[in-house]
C-alpha atoms as a PDB file:
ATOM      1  CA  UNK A   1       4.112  23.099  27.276  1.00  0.00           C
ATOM      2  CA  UNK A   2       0.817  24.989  26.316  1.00  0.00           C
ATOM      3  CA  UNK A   3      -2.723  23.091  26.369  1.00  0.00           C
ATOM      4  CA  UNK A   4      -2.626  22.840  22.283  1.00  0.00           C
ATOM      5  CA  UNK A   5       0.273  20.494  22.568  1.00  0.00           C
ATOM      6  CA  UNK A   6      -1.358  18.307  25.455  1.00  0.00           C
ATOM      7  CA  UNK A   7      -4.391  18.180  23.218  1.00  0.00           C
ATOM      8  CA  UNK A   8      -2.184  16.796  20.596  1.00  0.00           C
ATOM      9  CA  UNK A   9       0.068  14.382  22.849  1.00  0.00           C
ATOM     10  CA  UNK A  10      -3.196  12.973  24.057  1.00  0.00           C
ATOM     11  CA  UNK A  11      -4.637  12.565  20.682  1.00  0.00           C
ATOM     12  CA  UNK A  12      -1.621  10.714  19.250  1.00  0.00           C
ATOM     13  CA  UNK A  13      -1.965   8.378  22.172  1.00  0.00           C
ATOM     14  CA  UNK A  14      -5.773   7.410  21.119  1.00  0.00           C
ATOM     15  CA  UNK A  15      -5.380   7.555  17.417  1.00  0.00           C
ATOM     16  CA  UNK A  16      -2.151   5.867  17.131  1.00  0.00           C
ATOM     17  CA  UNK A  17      -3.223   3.668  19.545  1.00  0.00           C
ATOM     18  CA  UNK A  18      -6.750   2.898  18.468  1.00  0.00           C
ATOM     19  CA  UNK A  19      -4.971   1.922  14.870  1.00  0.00           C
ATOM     20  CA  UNK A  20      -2.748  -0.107  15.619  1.00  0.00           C
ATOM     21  CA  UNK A  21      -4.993  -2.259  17.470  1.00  0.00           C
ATOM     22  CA  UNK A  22      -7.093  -2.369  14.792  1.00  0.00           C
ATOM     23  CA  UNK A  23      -4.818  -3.100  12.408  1.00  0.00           C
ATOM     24  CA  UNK A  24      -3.153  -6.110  14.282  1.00  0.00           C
ATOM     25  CA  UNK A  25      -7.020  -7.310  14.537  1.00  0.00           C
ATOM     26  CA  UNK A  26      -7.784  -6.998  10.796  1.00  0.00           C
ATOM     27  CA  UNK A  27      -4.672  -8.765  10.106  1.00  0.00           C
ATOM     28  CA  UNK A  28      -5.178 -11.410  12.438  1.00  0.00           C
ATOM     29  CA  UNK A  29      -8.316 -11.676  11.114  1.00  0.00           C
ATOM     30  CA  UNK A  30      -8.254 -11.631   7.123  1.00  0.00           C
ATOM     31  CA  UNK A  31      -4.357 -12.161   7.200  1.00  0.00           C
ATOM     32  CA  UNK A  32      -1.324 -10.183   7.207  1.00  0.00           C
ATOM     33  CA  UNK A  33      -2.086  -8.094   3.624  1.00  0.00           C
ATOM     34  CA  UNK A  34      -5.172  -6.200   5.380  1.00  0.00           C
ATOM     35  CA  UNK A  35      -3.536  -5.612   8.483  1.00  0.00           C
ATOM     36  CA  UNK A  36      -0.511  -4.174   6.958  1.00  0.00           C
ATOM     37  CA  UNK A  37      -2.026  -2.012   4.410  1.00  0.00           C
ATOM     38  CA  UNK A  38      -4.309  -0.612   7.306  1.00  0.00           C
ATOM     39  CA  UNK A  39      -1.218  -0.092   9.810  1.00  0.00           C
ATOM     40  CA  UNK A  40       0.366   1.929   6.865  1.00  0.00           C
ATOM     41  CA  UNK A  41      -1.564   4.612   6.770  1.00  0.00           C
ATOM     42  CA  UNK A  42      -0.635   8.465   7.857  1.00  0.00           C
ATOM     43  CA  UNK A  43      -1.477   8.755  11.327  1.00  0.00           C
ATOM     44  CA  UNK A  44       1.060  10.145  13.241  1.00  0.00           C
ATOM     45  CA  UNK A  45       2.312  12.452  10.224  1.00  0.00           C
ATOM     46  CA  UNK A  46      -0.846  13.647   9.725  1.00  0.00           C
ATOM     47  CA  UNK A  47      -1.512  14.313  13.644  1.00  0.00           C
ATOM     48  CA  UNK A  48       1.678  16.304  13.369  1.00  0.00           C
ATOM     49  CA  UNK A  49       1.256  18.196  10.351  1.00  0.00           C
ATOM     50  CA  UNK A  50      -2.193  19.463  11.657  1.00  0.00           C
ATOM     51  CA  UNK A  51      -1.042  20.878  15.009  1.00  0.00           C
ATOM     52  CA  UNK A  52       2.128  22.361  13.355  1.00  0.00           C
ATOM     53  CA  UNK A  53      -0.116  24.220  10.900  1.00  0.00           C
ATOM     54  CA  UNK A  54      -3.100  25.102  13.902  1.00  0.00           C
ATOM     55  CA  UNK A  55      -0.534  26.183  16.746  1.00  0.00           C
ATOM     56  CA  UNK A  56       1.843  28.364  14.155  1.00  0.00           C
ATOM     57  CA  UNK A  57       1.109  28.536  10.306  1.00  0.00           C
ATOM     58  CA  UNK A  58      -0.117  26.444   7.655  1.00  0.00           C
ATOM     59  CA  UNK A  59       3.439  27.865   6.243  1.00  0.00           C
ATOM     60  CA  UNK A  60       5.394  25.960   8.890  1.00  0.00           C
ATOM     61  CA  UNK A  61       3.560  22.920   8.617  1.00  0.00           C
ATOM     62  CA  UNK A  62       4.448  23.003   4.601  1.00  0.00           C
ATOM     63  CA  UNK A  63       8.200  23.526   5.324  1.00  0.00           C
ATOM     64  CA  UNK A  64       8.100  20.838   7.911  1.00  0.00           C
ATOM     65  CA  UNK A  65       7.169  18.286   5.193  1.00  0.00           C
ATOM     66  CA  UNK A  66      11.174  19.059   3.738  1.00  0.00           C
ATOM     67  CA  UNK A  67      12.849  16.526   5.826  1.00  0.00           C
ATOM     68  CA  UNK A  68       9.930  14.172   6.089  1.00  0.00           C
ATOM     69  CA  UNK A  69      11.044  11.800   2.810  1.00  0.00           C
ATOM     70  CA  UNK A  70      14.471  11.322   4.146  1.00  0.00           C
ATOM     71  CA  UNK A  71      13.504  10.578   7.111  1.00  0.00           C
ATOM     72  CA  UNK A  72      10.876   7.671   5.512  1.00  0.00           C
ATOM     73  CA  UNK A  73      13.597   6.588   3.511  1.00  0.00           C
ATOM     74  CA  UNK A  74      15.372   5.906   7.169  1.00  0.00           C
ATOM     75  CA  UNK A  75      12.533   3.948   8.319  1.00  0.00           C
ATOM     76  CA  UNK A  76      12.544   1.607   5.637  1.00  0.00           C
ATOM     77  CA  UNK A  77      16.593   0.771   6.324  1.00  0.00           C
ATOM     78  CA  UNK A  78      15.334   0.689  10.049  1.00  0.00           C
ATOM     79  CA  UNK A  79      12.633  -2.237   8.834  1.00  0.00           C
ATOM     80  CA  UNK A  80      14.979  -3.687   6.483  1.00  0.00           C
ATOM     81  CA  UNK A  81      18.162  -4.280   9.478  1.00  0.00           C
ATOM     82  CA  UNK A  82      15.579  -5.551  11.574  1.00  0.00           C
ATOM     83  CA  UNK A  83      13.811  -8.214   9.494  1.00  0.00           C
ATOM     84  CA  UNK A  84      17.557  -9.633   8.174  1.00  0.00           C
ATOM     85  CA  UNK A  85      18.520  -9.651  12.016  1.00  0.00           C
ATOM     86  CA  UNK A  86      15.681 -11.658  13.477  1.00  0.00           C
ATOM     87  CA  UNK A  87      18.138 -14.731  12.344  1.00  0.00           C
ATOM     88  CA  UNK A  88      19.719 -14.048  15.675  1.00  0.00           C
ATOM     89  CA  UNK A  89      17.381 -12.769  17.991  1.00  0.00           C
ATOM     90  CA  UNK A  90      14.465 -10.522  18.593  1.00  0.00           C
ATOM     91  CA  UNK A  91      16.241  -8.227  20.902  1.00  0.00           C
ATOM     92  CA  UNK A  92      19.262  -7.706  19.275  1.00  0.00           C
ATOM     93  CA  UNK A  93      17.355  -7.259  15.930  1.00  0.00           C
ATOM     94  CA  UNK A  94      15.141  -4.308  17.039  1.00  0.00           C
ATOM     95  CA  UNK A  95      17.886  -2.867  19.332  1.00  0.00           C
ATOM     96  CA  UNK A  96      20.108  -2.914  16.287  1.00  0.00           C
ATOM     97  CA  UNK A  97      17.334  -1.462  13.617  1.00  0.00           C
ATOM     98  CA  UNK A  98      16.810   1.440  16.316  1.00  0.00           C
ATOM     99  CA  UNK A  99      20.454   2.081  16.766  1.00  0.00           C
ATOM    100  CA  UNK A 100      21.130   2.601  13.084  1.00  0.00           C
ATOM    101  CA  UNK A 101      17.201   4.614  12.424  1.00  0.00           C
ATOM    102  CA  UNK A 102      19.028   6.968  15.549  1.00  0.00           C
ATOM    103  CA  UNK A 103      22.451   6.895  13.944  1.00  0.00           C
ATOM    104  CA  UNK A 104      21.623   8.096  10.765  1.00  0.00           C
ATOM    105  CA  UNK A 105      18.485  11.045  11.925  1.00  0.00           C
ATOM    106  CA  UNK A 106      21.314  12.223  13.816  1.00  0.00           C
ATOM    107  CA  UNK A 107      23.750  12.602  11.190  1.00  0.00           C
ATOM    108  CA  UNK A 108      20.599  14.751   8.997  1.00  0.00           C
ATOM    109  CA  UNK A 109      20.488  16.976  12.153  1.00  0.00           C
ATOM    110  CA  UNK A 110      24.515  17.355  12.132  1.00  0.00           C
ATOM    111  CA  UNK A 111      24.639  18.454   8.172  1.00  0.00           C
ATOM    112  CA  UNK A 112      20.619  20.570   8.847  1.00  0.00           C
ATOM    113  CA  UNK A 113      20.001  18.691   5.699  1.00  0.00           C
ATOM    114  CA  UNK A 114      17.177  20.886   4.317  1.00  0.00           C
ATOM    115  CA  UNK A 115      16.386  19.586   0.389  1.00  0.00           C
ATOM    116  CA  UNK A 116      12.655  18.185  -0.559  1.00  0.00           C
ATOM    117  CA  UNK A 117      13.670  17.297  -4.243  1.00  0.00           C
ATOM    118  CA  UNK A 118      16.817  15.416  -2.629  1.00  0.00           C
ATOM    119  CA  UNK A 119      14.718  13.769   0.121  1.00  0.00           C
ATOM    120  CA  UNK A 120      12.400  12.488  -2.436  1.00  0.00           C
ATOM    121  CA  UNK A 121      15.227  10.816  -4.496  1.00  0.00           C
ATOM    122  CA  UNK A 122      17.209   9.482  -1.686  1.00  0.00           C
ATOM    123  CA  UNK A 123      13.436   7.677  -0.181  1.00  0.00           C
ATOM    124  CA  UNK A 124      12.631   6.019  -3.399  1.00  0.00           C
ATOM    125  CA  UNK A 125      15.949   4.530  -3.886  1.00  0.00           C
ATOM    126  CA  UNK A 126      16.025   3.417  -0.557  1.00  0.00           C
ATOM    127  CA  UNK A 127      12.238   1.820  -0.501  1.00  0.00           C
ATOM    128  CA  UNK A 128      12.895   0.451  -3.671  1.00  0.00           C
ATOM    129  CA  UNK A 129      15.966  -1.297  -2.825  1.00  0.00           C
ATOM    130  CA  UNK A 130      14.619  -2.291   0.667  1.00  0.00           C
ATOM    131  CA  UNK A 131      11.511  -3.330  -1.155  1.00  0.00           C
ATOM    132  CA  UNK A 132      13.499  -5.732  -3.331  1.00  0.00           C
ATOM    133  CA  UNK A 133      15.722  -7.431  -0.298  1.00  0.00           C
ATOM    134  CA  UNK A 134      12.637  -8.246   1.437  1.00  0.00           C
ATOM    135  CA  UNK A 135      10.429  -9.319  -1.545  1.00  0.00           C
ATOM    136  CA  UNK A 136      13.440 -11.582  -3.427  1.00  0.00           C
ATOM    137  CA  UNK A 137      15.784 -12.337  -1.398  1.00  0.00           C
ATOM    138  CA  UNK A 138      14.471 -12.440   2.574  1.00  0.00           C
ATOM    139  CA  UNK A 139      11.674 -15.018   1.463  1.00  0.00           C
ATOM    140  CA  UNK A 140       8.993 -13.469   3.670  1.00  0.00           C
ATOM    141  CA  UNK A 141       5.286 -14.507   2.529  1.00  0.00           C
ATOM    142  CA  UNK A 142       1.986 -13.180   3.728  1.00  0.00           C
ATOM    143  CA  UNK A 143       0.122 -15.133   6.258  1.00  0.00           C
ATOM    144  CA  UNK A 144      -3.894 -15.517   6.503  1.00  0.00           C
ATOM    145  CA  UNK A 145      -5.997 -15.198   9.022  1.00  0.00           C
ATOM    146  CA  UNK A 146      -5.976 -16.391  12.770  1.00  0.00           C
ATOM    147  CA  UNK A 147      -8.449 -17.987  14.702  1.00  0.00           C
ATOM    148  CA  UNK A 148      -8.600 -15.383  18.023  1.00  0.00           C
ATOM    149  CA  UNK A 149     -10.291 -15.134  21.116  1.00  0.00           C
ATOM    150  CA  UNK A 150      -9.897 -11.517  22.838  1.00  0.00           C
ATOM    151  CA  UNK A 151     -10.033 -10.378  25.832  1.00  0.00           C
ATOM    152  CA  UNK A 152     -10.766  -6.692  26.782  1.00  0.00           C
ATOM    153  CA  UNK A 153      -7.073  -6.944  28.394  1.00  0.00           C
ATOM    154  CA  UNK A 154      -5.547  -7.699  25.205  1.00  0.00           C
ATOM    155  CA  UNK A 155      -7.113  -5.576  22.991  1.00  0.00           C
ATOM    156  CA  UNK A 156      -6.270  -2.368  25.909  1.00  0.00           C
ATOM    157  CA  UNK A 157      -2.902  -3.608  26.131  1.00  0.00           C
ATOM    158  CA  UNK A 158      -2.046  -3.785  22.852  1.00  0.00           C
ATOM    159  CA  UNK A 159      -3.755   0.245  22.825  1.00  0.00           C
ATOM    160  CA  UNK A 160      -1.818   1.403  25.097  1.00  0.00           C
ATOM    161  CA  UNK A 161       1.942  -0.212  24.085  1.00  0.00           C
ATOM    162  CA  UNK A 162       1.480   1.436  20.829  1.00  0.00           C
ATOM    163  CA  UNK A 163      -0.068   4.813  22.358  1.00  0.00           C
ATOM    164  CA  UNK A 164       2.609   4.928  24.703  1.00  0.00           C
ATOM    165  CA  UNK A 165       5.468   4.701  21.503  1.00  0.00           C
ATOM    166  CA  UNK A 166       3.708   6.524  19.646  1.00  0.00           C
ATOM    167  CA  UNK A 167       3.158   9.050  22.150  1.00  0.00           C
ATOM    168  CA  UNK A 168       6.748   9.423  23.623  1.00  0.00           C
ATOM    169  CA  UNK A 169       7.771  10.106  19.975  1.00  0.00           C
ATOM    170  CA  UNK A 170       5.701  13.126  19.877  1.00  0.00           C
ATOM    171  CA  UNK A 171       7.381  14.366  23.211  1.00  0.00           C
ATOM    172  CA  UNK A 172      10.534  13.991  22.146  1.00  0.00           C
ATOM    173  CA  UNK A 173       9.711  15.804  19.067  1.00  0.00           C
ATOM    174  CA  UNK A 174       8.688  18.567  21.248  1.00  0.00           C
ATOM    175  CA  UNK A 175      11.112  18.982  23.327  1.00  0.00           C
ATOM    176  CA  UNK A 176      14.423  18.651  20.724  1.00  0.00           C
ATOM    177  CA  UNK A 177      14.007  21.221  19.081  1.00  0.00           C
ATOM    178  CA  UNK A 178      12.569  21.810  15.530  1.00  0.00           C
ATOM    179  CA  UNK A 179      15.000  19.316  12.650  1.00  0.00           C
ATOM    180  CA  UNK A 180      14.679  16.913  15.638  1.00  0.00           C
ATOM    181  CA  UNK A 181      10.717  17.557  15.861  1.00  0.00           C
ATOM    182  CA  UNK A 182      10.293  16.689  12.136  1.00  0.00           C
ATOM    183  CA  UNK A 183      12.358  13.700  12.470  1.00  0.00           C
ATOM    184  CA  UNK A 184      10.140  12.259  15.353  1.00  0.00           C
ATOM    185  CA  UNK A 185       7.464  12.977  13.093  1.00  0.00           C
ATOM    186  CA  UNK A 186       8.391  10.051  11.173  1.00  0.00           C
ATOM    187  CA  UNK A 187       9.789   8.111  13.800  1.00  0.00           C
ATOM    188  CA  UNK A 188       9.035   3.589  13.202  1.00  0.00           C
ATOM    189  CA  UNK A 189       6.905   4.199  16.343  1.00  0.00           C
ATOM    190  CA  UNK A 190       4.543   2.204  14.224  1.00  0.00           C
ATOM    191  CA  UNK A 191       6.691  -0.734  13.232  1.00  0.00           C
ATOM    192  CA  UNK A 192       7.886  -0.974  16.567  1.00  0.00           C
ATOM    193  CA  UNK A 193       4.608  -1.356  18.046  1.00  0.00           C
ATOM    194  CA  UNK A 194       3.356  -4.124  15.358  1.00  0.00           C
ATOM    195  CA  UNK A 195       6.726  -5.850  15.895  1.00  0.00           C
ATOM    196  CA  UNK A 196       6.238  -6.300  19.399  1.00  0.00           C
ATOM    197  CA  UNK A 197       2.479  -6.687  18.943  1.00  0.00           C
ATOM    198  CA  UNK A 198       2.203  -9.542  16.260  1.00  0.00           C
ATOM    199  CA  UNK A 199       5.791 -10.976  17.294  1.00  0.00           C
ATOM    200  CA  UNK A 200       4.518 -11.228  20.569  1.00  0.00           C
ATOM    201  CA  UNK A 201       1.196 -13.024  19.726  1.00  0.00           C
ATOM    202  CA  UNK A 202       1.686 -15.054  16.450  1.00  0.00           C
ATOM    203  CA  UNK A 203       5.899 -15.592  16.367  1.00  0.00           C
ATOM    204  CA  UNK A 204       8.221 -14.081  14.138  1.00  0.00           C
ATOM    205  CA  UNK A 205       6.608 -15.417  10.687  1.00  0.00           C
ATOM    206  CA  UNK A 206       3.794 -13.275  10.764  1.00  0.00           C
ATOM    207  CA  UNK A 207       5.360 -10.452  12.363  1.00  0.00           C
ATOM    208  CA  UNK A 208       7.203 -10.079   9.736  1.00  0.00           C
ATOM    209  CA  UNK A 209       4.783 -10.823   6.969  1.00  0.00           C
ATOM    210  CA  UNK A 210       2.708  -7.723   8.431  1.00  0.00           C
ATOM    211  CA  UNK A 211       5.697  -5.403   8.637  1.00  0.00           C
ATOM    212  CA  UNK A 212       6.838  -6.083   4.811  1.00  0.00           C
ATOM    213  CA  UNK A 213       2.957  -4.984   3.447  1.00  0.00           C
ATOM    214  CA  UNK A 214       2.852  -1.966   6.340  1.00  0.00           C
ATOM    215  CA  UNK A 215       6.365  -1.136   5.001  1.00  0.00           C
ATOM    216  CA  UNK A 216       5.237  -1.035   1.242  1.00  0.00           C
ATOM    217  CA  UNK A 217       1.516   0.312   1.890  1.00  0.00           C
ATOM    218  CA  UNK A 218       3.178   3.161   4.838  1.00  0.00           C
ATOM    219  CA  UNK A 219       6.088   4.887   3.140  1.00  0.00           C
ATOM    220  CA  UNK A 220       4.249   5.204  -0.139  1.00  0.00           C
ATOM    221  CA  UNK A 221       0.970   6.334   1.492  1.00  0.00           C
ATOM    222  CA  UNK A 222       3.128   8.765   3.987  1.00  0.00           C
ATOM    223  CA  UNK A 223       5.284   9.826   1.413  1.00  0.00           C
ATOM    224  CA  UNK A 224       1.808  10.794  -0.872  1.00  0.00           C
ATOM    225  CA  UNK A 225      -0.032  12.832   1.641  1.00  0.00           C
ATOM    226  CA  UNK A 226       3.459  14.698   3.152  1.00  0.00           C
ATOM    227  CA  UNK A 227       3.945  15.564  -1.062  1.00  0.00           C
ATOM    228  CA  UNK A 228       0.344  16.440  -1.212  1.00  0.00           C
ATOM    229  CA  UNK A 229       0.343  18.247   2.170  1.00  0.00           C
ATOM    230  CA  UNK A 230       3.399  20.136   1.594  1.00  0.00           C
ATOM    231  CA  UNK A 231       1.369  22.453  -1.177  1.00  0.00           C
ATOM    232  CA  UNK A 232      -2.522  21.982  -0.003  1.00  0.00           C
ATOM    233  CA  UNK A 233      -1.099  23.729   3.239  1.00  0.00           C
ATOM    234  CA  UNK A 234       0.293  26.513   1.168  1.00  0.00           C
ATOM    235  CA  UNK A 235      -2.933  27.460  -0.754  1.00  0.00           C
ATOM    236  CA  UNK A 236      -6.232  25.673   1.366  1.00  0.00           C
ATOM    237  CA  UNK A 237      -7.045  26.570   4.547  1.00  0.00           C
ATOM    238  CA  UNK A 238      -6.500  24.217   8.014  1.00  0.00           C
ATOM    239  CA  UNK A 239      -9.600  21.601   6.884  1.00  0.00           C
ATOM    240  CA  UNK A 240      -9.072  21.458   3.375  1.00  0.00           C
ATOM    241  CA  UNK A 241      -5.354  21.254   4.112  1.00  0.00           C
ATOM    242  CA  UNK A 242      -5.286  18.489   6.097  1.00  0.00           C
ATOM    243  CA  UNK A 243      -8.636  16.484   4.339  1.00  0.00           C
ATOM    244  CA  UNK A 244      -7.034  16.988   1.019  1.00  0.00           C
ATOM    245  CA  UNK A 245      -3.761  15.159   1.577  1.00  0.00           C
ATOM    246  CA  UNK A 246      -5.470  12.269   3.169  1.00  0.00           C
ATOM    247  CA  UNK A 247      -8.282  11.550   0.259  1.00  0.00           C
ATOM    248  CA  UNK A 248      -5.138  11.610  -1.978  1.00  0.00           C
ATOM    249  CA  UNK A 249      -3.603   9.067   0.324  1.00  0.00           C
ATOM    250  CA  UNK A 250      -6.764   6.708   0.314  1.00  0.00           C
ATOM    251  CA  UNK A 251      -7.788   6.554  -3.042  1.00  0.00           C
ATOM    252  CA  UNK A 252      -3.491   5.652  -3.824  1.00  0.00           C
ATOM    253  CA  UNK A 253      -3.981   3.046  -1.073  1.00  0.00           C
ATOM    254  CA  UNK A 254      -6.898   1.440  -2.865  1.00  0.00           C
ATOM    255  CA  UNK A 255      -4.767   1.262  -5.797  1.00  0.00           C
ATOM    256  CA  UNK A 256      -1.839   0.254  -3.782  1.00  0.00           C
ATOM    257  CA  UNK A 257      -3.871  -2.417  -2.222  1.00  0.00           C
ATOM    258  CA  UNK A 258      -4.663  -3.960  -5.245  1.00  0.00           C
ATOM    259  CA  UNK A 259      -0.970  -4.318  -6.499  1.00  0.00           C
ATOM    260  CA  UNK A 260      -0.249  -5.915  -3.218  1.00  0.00           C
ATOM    261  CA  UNK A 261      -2.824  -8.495  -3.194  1.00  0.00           C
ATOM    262  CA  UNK A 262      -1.700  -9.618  -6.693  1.00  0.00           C
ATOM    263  CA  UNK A 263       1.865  -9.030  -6.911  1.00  0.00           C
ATOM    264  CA  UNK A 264       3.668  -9.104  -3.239  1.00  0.00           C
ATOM    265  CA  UNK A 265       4.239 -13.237  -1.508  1.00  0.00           C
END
């Protein structure tokens, strides 16, 4: 492993880490909307994205984005299985929602499935329908704001859980090989951290409220700045590249924002 990728395994561990605290704070804090819309967006992909196009070619980082839909479109099953699990038990639920978000990445590698336009179609019909189980018919309502007390313990722990997930998902990535690298790209290393996170701390209500809005506010805003990356990478240069996809991404999340506050319970 060269000294670029140790830069970039130790950089996913602060960022991803860093934000996710945060995010569990803003949502304990002004309630589970905030929180989730902040937890959703691109960290990870965008982490990967820049080091694929810095350590080989803009070029490869553009052709990595060709699973990356499919992949999201996993992720929201994978959030889906979990939340109508939790009925029985946390364990089993996540354990379950893992097994089936492994089951199915494996089954892209076995068929080298290798279609953007498909991807794209196959992760909106997939969001869309998740997005209706869990809106209609799983009864799941936001949540306001806690009253918290932190400690620097807490706030360190809950850094370095979701570091550590979202760190070992960016080794595996590494060493699997390259489908299996673009998969772990997208891995729920996210969702699993503010599962165990906010189920942890507030019970399974809230957990739950903040993983419906970081589902919504994630796999749109990841899905816009992989799009958006896929061609910026093709004609900017490494800054512009990266920067471009992600101003997309915020001013979509603004707007996204807004639809959630009025229109998701």
């Amino acid at each position: 492993m060269d000294d670029i990728f140790f830069l970039k395994l130790a950089l996913s561990f602060i960022v991803g880490g860093a934000w996710i605290t945060l995010a569990t704070v803003l949502a304990e804090k002004f309630g589970t909307k905030l929180g989730g819309v902040i937890a959703g967006l691109p960290s990870t992909t965008a982490i990967a994205l820049f080091f694929i196009a810095w350590s080989q070619t803009p070029f490869f980082a553009s052709e990595a984005t060709t699973i990356m839909p499919v992949v999201m479109g996993i992720n929201s099953l994978f959030v889906l299985v979990y939340s109508r699990l939790t009925r029985y038990s946390f364990w089993f639920s996540l354990i379950t929602a893992l097994g089936i978000w492994f089951a199915l990445s494996f089954g892209l590698v076995l068929i080298e499935f290798d279609n953007f336009i498909l991807a794209l179609v196959i992760f909106t019909v997939v969001l869309a329908f998740s997005y209706f189980i869990l809106e209609k018919k799983s009864g799941i309502t936001s949540v306001g704001k806690k009253d918290m007390t932190y400690t620097g313990w807490q706030l360190m722990s809950r850094g370095i859980f979701s570091g550590t997930m979202i760190a070992l998902a960016v080794l595996m990535g590494k060493v699997s090989g390259p489908l299996w690298g673009g998969i772990f790209s997208i891995f729920p290393a996210v969702y699993v951290s503010i599962i165990y996170i906010t189920h942890l701390a507030h019970g399974k209500s809230f957990s739950l409220a903040t993983l419906k809005t970081a589902m919504i506010s994630g796999q749109v805003g990841v899905c816009i700045y992989v799009v958006t990356a896929r061609y910026t990478y093709l004609y900017l240069d490494l800054f512009w590249g990266t920067f471009s996809p992600y101003l997309a991404t915020l001013t979509c999340t603004l707007v996204l924002y807004y639809y959630i506050n009025k229109k998701v319970s």
